[in-house]
Protein backbone atom coordinates (compact mmCIF):
# COMPACT_ATOMS: atom_id res chain seq x y z
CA UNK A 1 77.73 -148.84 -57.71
CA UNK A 2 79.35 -147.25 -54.47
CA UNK A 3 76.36 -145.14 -53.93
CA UNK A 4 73.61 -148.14 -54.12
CA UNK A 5 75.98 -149.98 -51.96
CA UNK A 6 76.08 -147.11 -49.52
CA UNK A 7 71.72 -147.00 -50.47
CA UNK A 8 71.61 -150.39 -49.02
CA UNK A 9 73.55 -149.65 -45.70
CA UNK A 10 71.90 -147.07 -44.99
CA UNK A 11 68.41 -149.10 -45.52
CA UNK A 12 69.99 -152.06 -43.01
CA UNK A 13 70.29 -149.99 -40.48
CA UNK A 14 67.47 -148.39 -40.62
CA UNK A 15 65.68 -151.95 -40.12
CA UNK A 16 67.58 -152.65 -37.36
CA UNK A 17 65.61 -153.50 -33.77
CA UNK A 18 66.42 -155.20 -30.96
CA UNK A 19 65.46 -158.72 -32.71
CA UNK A 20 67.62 -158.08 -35.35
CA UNK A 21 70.54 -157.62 -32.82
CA UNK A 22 69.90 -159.99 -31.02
CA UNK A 23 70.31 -162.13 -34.50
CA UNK A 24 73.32 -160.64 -34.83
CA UNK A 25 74.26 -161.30 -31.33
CA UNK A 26 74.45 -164.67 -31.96
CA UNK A 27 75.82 -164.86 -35.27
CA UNK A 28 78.89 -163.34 -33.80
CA UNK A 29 79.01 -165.58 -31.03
CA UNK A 30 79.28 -168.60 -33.23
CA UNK A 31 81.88 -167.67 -35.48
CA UNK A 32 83.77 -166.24 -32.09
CA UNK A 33 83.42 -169.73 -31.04
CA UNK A 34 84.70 -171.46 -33.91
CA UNK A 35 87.68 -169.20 -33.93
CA UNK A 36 88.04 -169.68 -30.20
CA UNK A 37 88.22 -173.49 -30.68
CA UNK A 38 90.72 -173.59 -33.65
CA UNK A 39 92.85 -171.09 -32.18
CA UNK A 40 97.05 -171.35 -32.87
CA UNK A 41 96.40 -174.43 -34.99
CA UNK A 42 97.10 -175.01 -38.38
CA UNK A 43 93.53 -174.93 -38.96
CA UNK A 44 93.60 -170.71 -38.19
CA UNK A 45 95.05 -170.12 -41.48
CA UNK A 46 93.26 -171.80 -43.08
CA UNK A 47 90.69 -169.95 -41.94
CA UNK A 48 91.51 -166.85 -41.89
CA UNK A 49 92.63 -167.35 -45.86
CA UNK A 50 88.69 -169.15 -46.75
CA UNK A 51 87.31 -166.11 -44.96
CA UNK A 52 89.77 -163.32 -46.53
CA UNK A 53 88.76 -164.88 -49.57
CA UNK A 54 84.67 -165.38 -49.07
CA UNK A 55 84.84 -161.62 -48.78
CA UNK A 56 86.70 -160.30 -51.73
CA UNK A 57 84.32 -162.89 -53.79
CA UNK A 58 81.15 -161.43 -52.16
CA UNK A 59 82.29 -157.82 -52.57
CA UNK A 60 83.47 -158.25 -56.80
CA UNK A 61 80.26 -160.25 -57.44
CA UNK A 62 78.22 -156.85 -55.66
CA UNK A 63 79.73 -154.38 -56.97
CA UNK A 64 80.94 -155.39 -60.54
CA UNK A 65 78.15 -157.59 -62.93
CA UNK A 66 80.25 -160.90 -63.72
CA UNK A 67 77.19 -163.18 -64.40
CA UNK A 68 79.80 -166.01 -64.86
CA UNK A 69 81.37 -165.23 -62.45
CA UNK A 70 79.06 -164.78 -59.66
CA UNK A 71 77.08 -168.32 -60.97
CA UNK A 72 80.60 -169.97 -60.32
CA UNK A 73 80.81 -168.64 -56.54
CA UNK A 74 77.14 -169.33 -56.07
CA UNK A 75 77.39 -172.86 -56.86
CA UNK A 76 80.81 -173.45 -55.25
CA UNK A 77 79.77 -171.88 -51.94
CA UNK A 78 77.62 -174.43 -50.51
CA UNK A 79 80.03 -177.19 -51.33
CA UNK A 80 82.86 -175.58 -48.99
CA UNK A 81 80.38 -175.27 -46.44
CA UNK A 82 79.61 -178.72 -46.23
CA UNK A 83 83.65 -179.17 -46.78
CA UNK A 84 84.33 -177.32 -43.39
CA UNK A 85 83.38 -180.32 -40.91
CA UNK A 86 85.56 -182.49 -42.88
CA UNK A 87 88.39 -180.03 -42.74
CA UNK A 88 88.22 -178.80 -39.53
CA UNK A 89 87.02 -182.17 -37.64
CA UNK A 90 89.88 -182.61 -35.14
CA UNK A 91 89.28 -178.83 -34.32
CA UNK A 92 85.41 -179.73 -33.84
CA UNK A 93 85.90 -182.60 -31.99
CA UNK A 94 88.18 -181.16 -30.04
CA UNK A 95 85.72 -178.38 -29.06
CA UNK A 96 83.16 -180.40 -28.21
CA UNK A 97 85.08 -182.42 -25.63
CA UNK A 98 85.90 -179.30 -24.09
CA UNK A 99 81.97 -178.53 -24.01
CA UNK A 100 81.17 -181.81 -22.38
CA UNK A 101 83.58 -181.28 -19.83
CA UNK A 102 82.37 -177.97 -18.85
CA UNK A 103 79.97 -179.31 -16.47
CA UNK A 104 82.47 -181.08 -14.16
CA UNK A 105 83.17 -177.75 -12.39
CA UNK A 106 87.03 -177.73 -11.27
CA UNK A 107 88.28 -180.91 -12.12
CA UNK A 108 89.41 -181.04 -8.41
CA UNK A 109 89.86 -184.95 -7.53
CA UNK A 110 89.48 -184.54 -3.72
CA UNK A 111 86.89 -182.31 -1.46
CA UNK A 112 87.74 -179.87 0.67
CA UNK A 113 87.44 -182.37 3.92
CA UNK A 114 89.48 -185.13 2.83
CA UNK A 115 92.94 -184.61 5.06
CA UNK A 116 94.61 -187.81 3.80
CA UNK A 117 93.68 -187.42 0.18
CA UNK A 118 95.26 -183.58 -0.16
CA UNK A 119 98.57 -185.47 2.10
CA UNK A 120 97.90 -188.34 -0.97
CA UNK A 121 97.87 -185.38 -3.99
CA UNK A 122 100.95 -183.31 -2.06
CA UNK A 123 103.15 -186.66 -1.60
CA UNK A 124 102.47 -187.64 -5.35
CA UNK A 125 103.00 -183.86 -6.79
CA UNK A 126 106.46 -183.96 -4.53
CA UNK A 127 107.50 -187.42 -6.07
CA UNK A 128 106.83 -186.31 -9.26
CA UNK A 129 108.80 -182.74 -9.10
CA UNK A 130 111.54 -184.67 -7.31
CA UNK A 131 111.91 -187.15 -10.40
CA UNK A 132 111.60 -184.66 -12.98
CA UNK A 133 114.12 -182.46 -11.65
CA UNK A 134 116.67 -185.60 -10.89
CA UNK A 135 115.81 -186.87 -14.65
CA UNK A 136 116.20 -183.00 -15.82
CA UNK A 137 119.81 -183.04 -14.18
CA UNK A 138 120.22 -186.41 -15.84
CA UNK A 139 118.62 -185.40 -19.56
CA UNK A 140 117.24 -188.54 -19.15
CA UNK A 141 113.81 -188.34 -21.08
CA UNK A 142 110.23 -188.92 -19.50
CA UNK A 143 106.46 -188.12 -19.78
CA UNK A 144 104.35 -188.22 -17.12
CA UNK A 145 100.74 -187.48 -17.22
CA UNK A 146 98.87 -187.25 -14.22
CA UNK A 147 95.10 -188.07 -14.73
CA UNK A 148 92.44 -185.88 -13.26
CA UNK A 149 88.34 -186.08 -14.39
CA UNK A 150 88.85 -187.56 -17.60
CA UNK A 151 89.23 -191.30 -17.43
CA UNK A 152 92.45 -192.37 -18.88
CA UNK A 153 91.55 -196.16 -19.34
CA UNK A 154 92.11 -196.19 -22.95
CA UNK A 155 95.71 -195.44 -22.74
CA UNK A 156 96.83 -197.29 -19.60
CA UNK A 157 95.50 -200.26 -21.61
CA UNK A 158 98.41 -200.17 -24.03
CA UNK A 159 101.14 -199.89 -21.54
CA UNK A 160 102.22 -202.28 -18.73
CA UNK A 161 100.05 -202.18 -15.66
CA UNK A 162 101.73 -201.69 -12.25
CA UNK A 163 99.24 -199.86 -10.00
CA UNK A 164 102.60 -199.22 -7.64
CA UNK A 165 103.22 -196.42 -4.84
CA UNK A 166 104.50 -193.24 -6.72
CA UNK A 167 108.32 -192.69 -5.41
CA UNK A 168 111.25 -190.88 -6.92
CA UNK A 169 113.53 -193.77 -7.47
CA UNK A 170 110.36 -195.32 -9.27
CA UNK A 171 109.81 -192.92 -11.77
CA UNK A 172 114.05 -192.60 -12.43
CA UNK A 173 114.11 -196.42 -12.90
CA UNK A 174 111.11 -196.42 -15.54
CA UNK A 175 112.71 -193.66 -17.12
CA UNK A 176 116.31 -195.19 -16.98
CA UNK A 177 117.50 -194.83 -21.14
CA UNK A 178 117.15 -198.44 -22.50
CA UNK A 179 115.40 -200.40 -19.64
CA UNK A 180 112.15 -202.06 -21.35
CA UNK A 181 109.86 -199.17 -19.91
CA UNK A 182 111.23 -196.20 -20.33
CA UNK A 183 109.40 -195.58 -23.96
CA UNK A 184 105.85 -194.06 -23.63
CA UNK A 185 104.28 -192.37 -20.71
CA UNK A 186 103.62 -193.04 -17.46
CA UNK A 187 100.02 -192.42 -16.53
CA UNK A 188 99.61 -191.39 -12.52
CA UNK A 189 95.86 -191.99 -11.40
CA UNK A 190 94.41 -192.58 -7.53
CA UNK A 191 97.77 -191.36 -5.99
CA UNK A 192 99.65 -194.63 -8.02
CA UNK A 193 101.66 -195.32 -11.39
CA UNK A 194 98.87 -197.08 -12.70
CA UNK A 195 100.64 -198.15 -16.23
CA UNK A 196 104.08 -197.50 -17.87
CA UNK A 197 105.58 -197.58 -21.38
CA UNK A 198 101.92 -195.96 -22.44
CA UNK A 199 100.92 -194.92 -26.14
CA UNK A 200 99.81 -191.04 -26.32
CA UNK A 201 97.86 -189.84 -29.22
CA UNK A 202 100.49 -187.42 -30.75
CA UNK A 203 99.10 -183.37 -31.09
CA UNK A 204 98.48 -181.93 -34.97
CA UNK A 205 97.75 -179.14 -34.01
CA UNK A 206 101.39 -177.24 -35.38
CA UNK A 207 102.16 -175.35 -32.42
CA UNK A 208 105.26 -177.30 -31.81
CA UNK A 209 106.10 -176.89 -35.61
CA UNK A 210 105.85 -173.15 -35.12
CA UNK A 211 108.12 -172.71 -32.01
CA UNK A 212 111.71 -171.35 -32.66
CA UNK A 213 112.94 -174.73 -30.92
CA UNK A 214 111.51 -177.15 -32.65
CA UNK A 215 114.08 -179.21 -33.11
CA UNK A 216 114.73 -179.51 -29.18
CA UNK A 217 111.50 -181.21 -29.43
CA UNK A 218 110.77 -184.58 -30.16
CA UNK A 219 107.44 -187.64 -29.72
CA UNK A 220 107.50 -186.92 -26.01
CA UNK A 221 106.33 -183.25 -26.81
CA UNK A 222 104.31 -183.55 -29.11
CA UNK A 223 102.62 -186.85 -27.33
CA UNK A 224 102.37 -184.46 -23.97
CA UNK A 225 100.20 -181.89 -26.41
CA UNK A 226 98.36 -184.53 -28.17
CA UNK A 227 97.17 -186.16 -24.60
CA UNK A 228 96.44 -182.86 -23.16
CA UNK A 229 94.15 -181.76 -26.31
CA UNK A 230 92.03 -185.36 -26.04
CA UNK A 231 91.79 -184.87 -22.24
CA UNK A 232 91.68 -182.63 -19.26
CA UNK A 233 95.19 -184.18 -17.85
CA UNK A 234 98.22 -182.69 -17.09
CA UNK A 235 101.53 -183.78 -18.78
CA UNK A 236 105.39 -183.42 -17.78
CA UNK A 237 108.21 -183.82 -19.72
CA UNK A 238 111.54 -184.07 -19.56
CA UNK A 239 113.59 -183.45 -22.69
CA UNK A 240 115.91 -185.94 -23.44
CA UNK A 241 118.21 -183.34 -25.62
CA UNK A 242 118.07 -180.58 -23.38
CA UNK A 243 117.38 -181.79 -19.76
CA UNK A 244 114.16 -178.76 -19.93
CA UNK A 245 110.92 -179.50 -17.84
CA UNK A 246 107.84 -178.62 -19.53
CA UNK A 247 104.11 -178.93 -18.50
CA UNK A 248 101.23 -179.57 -21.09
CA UNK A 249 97.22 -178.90 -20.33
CA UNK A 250 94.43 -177.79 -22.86
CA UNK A 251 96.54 -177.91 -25.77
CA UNK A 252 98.90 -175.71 -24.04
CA UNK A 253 102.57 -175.65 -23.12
CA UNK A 254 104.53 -174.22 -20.75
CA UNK A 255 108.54 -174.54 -21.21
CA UNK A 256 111.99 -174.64 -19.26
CA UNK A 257 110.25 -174.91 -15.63
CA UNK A 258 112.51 -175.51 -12.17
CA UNK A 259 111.37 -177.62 -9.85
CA UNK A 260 109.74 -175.13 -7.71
CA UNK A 261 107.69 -173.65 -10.65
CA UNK A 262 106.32 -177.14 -11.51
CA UNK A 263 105.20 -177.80 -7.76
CA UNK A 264 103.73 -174.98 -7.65
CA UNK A 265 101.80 -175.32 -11.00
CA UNK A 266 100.73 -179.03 -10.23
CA UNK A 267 99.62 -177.70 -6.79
CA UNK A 268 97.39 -175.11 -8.07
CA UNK A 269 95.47 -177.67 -10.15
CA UNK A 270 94.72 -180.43 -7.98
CA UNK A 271 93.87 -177.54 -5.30
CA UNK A 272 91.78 -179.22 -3.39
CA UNK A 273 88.06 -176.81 -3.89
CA UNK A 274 85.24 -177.37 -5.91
CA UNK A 275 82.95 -174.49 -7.71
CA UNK A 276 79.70 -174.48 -8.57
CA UNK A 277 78.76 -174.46 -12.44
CA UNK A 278 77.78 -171.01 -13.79
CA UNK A 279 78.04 -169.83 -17.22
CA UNK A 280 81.52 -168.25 -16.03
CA UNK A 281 82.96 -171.35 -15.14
CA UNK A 282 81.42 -172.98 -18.57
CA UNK A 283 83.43 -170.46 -20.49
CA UNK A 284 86.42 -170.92 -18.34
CA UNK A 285 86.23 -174.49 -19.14
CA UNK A 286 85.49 -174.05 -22.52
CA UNK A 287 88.09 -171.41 -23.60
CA UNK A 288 90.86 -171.84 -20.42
CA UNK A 289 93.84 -170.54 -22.32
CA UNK A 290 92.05 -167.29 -22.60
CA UNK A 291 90.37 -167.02 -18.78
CA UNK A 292 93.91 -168.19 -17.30
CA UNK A 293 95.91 -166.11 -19.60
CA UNK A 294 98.13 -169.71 -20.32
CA UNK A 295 100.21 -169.55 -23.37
CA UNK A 296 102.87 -171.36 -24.89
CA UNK A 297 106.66 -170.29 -23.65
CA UNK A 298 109.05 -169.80 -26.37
């Protein structure tokens, strides 16, 4: 058995030219993809347990005759193929948002030559540092999502509009424990507080269930993820247990920030350039946890 198995190898690769490389070029691209887009979800085990087992089927059906056996995995197979968009839909959707977003370059949401807009963005980042740090000192609980290419209409529709100046004292009196407001989020859009006491889509993607302080983290977290997987916006929250600032983006979080960390994180993406698309910037768009070198902070 080991030697016909070692027969057909050897024939394989003898085969082989630059067509069928090519072939496998892109065969290896899709499933990178696919692992790429389900990456530190629950869906990853998942995975990684259908394909551990795939492979010990394929390998007892070749090498050892079980005609049962191997008419069992032949007729099951297809049927878990057409299983895996079901299972794996929020992953795939997910993936595919991040593929039509690709194409908006930086996500900057001023050019280069507008003076009053970056004073606009710099004023609003400031306002928003200053509140989170006051509510941090406070442990007075808040999310805050700042809106960048994505349009957030959706969500400011199930909040209370209020299309007011950001300021400080604003944001602390939204956020004040027990006032009507200060449940939900507060989207920020066009340099104003657009809406308060907003409804995020909450994350399922597990990573929150998987960090050592789980229990230091509540809706507000796990809202910040879920809003930052269904768009390209930034969140910030302020734990209401703990008094830590966190920032969410691309599914991604970023934990116990000071004040001058989170300035100088919201600065750097609402830097005011714009690049041209290339097939870099698609896969930085695409897969940004792995071109920025983000990851979660535990």
């Amino acid at each position: 058995m080991v030697d016909n198995l070692l027969n057909s190898l050897t024939l394989i690769f003898q085969r082989l030219n630059w067509l069928s490389l090519l072939d496998l070029f892109l065969v290896t691209m899709v499933f990178f993809s696919i692992l790429m887009i389900v990456r530190d979800t629950q869906a990853m085990v998942l995975l990684r347990g259908a394909f551990l087992v795939i492979i010990l089927f394929s390998l007892l059906v070749s090498l050892v005759n079980l005609p049962a056996f191997s008419w069992l995995v032949r007729t099951v197979t297809p049927t878990l193929i057409l299983a895996i968009p079901v299972i794996f839909a929020p992953e795939i959707r997910r993936g595919l948002e991040r593929l039509g977003r690709a194409s908006y370059g930086s996500g900057s949401i001023i050019p280069r030559s507008n003076v009053s807009g970056q004073a606009l963005v710099a004023a609003t980042i400031k306002a928003v540092v200053n509140a989170a740090s006051r509510l941090s000192a406070r442990q007075h609980g808040a999310l805050i999502v700042l809106q960048r290419a994505d349009s957030l209409r959706d969500y400011v529709q199930t909040g209370v509009i209020l299309n007011a100046t950001v300021t400080p004292e604003l944001l602390l009196q939204i956020f004040y424990p027990n006032t009507p407001l200060h449940d939900g989020a507060v989207i920020i859009a066009d340099y104003q507080i657009i809406a308060a006491s907003c409804v995020m889509p909450l994350s399922s993607s597990g990573i929150l269930a998987r960090s050592p302080e789980r229990h230091q983290m509540g809706l507000r977290h796990r809202a910040a993820l879920g809003i930052s997987e269904a768009s390209d916006a930034i969140a910030v929250v302020v734990s209401e247990e703990t008094g830590s600032i966190s920032i969410a983006h691309s599914g991604r979080m970023i934990r116990r920030l000071d004040p001058e960390r989170l300035e100088n994180i919201l600065t750097a993406f609402y830097r005011p350039a714009r690049i041209t698309v290339t097939p870099a910037n698609v896969f930085t768009r695409l897969f940004p946890a792995s071109s920025r070198g983000q990851r979660e902070e535990e």
